[in-house]
Protein backbone atom coordinates (compact mmCIF):
# COMPACT_ATOMS: atom_id res chain seq x y z
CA UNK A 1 -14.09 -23.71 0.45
CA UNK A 2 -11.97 -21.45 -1.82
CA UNK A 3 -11.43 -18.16 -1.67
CA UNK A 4 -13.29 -17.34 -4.64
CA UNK A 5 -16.26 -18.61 -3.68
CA UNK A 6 -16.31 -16.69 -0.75
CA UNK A 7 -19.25 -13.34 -0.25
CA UNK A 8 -18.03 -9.59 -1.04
CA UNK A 9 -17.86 -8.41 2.27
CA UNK A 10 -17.02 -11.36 4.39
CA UNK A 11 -14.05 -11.98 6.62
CA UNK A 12 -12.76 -15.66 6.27
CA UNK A 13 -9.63 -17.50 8.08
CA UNK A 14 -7.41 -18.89 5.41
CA UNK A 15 -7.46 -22.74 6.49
CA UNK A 16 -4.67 -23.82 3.74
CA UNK A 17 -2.51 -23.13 0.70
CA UNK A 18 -2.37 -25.44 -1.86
CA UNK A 19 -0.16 -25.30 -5.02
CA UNK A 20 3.09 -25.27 -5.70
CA UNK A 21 6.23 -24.22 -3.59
CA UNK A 22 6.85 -21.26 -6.26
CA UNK A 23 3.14 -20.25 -5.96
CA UNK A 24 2.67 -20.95 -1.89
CA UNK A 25 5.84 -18.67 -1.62
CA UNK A 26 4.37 -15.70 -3.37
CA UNK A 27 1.08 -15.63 -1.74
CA UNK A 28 2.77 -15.88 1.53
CA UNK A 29 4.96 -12.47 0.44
CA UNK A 30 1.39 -11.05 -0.30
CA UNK A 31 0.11 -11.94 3.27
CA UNK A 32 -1.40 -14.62 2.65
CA UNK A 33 -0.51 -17.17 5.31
CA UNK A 34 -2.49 -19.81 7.52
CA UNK A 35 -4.58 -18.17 10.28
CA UNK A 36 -4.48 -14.83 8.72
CA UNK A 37 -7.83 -13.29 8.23
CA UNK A 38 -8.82 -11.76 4.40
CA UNK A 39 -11.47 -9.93 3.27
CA UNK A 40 -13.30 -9.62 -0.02
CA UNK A 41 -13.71 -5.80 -0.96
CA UNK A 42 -14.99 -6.35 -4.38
CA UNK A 43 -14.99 -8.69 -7.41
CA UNK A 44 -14.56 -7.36 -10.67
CA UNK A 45 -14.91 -9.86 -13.67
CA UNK A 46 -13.88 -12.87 -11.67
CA UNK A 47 -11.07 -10.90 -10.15
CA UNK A 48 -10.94 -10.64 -6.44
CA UNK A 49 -9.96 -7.31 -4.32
CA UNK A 50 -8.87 -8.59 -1.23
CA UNK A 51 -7.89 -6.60 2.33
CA UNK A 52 -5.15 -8.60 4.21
CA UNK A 53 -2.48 -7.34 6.79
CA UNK A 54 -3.82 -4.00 6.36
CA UNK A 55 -3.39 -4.19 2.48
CA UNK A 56 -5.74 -4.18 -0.55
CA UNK A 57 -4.49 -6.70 -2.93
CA UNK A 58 -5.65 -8.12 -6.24
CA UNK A 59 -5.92 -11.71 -7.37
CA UNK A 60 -6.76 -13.63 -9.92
CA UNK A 61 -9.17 -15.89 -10.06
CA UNK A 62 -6.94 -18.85 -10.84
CA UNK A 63 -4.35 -18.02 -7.44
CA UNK A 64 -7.90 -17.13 -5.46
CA UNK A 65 -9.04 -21.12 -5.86
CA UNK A 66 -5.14 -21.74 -4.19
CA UNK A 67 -6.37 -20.48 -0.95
CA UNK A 68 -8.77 -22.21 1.15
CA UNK A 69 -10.75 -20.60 3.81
């Protein structure tokens, strides 16, 4: 399922990255890489708050569908 239709709260596994090279690169800058685990802090108008590698990040709604958990 994608990211952003994950629970506030919830730890997930990202399973895969889909999207293009340009787009798989920058996510994987973020943190975002297979077998990492991300969390949902909060979601504010569609936009995600996300916890990874120790970080809080922010994403889109449109780069949250990218990553599959």
């Amino acid at each position: 399922m994608p990211l952003s239709m994950a629970s506030v709260g919830e730890v997930n596994t990202i399973k895969r990255i889909s999207g293009r090279d340009e787009v798989r690169q920058h996510l994987a800058e973020l943190g975002f890489v297979v077998g990492e685990e991300v969390r949902i802090v909060n979601e504010l108008g569609g936009n995600l708050i996300l916890s990874v590698k120790d970080s809080r990040i922010a994403l889109d709604k449109s780069m949250a569908v990218r990553i599959m958990v």
